[in-house]
PDB file of N, CA and C in Angstrom:
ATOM      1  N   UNK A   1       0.847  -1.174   0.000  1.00  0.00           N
ATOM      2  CA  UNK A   1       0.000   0.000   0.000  1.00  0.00           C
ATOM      3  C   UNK A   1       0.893   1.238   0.000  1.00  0.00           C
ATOM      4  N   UNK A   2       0.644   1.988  -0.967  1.00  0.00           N
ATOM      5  CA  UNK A   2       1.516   3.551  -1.005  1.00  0.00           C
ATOM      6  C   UNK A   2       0.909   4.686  -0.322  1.00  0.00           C
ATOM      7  N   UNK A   3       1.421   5.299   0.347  1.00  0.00           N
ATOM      8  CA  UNK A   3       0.503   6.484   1.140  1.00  0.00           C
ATOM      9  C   UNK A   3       0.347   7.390   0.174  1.00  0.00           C
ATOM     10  N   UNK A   4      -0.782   8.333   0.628  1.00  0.00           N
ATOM     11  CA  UNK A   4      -0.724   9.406  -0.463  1.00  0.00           C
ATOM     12  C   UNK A   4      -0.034  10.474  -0.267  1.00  0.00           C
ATOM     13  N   UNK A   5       0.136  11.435  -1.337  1.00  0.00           N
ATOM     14  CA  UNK A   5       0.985  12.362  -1.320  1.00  0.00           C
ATOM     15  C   UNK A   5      -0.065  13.521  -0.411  1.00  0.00           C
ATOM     16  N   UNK A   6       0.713  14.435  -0.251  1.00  0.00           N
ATOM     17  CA  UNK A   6       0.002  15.313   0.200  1.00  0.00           C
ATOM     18  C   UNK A   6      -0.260  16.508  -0.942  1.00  0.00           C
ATOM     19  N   UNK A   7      -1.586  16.998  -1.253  1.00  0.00           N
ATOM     20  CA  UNK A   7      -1.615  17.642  -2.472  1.00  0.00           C
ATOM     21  C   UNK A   7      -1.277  19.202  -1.402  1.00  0.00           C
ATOM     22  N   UNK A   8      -1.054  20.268  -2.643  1.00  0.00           N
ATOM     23  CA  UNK A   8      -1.071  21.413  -2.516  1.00  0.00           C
ATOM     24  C   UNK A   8      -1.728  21.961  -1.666  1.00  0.00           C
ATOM     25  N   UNK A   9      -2.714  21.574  -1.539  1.00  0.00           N
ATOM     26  CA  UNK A   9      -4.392  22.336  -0.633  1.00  0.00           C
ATOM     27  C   UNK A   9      -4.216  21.854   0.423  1.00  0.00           C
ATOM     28  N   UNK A  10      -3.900  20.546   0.652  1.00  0.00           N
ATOM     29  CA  UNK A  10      -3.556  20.241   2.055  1.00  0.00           C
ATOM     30  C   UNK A  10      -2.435  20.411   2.598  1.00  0.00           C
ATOM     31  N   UNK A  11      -1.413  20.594   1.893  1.00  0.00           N
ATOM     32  CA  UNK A  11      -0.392  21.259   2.207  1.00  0.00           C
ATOM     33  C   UNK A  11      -0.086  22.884   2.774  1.00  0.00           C
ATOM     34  N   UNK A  12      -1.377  23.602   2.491  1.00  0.00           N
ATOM     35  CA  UNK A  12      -1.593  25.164   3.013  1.00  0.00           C
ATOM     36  C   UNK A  12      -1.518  25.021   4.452  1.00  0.00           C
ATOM     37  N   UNK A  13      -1.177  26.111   4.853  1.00  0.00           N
ATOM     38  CA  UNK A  13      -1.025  26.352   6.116  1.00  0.00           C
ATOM     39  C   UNK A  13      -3.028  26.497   6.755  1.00  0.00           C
ATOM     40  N   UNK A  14      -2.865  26.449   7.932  1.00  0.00           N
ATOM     41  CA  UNK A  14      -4.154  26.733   8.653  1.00  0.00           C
ATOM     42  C   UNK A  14      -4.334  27.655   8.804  1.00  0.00           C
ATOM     43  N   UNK A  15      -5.416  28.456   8.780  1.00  0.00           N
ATOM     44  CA  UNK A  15      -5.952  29.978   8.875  1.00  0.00           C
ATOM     45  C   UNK A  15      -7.177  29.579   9.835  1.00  0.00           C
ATOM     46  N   UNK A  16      -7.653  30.868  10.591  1.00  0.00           N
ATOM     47  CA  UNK A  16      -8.818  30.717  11.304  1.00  0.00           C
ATOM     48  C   UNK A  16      -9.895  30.406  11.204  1.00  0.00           C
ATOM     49  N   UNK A  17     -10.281  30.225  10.164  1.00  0.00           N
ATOM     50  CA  UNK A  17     -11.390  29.442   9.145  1.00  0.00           C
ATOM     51  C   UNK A  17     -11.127  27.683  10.063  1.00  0.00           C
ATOM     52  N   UNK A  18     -10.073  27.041  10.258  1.00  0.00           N
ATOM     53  CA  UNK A  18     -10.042  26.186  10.061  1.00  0.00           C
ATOM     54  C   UNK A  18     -10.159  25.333  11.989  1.00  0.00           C
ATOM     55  N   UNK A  19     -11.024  24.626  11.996  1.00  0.00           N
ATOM     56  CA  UNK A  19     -12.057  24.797  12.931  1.00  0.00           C
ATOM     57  C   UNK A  19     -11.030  23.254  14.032  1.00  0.00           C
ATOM     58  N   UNK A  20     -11.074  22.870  15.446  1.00  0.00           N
ATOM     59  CA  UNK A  20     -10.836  21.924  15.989  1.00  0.00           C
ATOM     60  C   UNK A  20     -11.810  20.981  15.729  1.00  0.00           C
ATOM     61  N   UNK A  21     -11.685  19.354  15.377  1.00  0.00           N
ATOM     62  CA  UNK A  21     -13.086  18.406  15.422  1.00  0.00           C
ATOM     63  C   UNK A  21     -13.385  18.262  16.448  1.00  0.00           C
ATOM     64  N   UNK A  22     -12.422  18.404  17.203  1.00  0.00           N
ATOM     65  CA  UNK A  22     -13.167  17.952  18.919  1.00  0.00           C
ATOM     66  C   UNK A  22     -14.124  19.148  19.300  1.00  0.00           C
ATOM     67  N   UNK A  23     -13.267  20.389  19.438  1.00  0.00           N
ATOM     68  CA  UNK A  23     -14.637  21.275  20.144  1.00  0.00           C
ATOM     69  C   UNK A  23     -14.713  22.419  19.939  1.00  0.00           C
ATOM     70  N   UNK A  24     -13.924  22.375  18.519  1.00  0.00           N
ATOM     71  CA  UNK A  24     -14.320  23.728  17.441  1.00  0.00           C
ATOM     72  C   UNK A  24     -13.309  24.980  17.664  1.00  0.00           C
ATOM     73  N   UNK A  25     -12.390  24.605  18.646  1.00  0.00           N
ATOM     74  CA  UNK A  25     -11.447  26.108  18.905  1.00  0.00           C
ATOM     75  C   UNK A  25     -10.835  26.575  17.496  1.00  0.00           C
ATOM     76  N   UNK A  26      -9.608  27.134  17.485  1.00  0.00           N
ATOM     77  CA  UNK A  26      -8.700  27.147  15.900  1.00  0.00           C
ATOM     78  C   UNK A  26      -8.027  25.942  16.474  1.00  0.00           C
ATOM     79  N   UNK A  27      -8.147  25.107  14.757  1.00  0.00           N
ATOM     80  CA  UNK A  27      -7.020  24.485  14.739  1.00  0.00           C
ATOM     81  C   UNK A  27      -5.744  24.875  14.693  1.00  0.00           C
ATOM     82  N   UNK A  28      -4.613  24.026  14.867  1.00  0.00           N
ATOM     83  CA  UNK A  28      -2.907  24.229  14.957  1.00  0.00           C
ATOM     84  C   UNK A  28      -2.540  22.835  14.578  1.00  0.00           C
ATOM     85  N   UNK A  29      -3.117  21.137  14.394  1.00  0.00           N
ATOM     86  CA  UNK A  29      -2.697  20.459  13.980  1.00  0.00           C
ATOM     87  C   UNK A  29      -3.717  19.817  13.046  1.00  0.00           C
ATOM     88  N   UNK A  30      -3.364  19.025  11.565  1.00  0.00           N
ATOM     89  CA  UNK A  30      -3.724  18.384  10.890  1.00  0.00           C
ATOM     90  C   UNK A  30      -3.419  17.118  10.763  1.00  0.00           C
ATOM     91  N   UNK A  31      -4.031  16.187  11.015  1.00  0.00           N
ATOM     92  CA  UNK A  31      -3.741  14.668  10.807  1.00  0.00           C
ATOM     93  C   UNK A  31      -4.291  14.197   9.641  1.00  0.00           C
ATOM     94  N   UNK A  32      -3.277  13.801   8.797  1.00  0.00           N
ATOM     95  CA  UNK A  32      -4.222  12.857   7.188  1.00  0.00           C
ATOM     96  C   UNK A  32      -4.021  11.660   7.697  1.00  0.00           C
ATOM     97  N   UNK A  33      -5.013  11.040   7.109  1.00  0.00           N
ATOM     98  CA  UNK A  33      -5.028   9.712   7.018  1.00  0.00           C
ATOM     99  C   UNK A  33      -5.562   9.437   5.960  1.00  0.00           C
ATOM    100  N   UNK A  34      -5.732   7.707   5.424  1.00  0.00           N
ATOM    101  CA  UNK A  34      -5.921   7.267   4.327  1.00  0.00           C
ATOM    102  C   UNK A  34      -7.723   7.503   3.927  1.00  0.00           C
ATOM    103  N   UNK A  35      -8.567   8.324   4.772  1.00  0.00           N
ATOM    104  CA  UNK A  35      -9.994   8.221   4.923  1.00  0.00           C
ATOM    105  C   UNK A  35      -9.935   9.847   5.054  1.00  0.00           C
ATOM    106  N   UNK A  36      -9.098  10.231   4.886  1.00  0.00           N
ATOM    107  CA  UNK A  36      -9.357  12.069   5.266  1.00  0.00           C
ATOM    108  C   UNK A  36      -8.472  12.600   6.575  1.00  0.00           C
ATOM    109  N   UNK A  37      -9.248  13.340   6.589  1.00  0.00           N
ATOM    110  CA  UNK A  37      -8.083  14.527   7.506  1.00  0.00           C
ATOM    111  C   UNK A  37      -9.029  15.214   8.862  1.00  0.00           C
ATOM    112  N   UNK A  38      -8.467  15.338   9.885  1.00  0.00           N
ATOM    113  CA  UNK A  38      -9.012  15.740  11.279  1.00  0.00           C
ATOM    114  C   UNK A  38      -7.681  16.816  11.735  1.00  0.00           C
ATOM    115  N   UNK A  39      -7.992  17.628  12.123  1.00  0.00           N
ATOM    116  CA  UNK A  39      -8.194  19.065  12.419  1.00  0.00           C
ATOM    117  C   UNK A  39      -8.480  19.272  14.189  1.00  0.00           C
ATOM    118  N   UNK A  40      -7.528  19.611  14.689  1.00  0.00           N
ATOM    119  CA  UNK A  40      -7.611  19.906  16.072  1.00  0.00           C
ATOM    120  C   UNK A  40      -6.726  20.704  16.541  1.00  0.00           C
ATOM    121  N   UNK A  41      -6.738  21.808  17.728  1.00  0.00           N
ATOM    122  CA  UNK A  41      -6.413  22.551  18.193  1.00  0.00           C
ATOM    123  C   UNK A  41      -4.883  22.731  19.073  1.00  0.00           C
ATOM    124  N   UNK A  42      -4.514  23.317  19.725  1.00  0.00           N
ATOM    125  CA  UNK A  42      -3.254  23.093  20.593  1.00  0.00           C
ATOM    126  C   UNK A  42      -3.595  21.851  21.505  1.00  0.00           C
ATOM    127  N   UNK A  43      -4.384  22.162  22.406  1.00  0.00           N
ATOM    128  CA  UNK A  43      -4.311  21.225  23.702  1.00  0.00           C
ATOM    129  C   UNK A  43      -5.043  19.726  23.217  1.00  0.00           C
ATOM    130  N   UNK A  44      -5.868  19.310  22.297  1.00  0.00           N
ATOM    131  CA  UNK A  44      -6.562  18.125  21.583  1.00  0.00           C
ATOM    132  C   UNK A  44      -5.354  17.944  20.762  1.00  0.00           C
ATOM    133  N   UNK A  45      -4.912  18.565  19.540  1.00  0.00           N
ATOM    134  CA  UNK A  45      -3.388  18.013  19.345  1.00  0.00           C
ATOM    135  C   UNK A  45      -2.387  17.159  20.341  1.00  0.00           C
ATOM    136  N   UNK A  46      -1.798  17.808  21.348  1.00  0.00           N
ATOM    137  CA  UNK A  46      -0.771  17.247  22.359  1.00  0.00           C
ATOM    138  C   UNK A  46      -1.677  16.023  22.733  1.00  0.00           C
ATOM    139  N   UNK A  47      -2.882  16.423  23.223  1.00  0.00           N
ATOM    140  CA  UNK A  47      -3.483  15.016  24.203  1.00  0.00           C
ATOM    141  C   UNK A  47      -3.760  14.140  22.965  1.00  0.00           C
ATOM    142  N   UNK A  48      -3.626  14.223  22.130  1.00  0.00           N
ATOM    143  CA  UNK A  48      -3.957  12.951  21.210  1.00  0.00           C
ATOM    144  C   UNK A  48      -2.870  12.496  20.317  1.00  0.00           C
ATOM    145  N   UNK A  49      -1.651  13.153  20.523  1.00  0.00           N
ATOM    146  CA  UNK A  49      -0.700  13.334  19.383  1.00  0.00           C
ATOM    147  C   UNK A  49       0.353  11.843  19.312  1.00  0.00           C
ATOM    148  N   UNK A  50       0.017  10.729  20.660  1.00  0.00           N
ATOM    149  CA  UNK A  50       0.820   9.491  20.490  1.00  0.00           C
ATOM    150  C   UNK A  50      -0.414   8.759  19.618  1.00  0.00           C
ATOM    151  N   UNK A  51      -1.697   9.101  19.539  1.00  0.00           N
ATOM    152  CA  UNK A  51      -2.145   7.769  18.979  1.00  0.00           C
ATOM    153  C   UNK A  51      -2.285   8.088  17.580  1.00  0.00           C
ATOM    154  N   UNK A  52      -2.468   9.762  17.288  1.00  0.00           N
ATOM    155  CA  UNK A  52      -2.033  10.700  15.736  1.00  0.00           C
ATOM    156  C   UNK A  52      -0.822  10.136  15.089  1.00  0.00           C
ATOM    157  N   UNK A  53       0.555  10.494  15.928  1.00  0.00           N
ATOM    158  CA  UNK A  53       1.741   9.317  15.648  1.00  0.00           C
ATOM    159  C   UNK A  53       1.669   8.176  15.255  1.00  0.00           C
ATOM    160  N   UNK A  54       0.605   7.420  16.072  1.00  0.00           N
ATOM    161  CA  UNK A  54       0.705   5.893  15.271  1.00  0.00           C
ATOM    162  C   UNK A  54      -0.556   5.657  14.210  1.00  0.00           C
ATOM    163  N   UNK A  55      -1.094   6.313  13.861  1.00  0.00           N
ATOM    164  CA  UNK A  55      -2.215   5.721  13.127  1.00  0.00           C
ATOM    165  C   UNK A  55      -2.439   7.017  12.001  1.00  0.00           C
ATOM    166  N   UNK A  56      -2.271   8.362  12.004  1.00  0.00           N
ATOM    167  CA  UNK A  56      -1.917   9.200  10.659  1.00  0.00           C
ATOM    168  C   UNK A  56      -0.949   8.988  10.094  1.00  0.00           C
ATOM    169  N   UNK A  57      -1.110   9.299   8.041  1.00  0.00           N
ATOM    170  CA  UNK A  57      -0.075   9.271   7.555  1.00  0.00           C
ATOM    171  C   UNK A  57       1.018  10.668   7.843  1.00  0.00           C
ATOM    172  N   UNK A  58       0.715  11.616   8.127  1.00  0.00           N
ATOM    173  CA  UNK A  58       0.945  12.503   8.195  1.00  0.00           C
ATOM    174  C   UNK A  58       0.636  13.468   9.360  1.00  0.00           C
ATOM    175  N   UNK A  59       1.107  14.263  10.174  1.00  0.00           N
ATOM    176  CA  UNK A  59       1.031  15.132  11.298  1.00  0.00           C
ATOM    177  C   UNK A  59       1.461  16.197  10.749  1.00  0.00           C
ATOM    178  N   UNK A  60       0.676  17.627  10.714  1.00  0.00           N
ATOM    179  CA  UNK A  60       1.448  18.546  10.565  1.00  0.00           C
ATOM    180  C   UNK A  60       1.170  19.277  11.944  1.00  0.00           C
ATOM    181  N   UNK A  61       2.170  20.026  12.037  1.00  0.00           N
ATOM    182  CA  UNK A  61       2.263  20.621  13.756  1.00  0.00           C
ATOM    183  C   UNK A  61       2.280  22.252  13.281  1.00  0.00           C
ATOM    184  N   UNK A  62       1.149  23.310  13.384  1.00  0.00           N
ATOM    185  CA  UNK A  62       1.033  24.464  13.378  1.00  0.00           C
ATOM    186  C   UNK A  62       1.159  25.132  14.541  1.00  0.00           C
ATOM    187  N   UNK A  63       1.371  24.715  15.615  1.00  0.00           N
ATOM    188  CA  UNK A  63       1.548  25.407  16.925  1.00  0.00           C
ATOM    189  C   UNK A  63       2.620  26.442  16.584  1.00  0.00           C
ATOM    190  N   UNK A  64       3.363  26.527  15.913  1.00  0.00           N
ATOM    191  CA  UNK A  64       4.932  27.511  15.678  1.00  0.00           C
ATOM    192  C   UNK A  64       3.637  28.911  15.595  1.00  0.00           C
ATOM    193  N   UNK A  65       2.809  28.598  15.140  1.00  0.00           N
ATOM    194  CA  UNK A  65       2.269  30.161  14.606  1.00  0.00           C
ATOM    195  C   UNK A  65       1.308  31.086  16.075  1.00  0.00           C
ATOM    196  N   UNK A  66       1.203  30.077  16.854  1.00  0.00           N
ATOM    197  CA  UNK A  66       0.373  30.199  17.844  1.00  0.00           C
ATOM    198  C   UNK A  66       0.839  31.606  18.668  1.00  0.00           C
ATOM    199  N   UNK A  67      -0.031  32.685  18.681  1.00  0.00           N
ATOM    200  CA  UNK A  67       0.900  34.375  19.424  1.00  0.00           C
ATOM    201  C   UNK A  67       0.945  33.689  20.536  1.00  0.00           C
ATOM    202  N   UNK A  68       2.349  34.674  21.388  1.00  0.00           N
ATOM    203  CA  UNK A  68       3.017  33.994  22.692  1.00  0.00           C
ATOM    204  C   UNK A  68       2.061  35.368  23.451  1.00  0.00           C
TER     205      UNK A  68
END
């Protein structure tokens, strides 16, 4: 089985448009997987990010953009 690439569009960065699945804050991380993509925030990112690790093809980590 070949993973997929990541196209262009999913490759964009996150903007505020782009919503947490758990409980709607802004997202900061994207998980693809072979069924689509889930979208979650700083603190739902970290708390979910060992089982994201094992079971997405892909993690992208947007927290860098997060104002201090």
């Amino acid at each position: 089985m070949t993973a997929p690439t990541v196209t262009e569009e999913r490759a964009s960065a996150l903007d505020l448009s782009d919503r947490c699945d758990r409980c709607g804050s802004q997202a900061y991380y994207r998980a693809l997987f072979t069924s689509g993509e889930l979208l979650f925030c700083g603190h739902h990112g970290r708390e979910l990010m060992p089982v994201l690790e094992a079971e997405a093809i892909l993690v992208e980590d947007g927290t860098s953009s997060i104002p201090a």
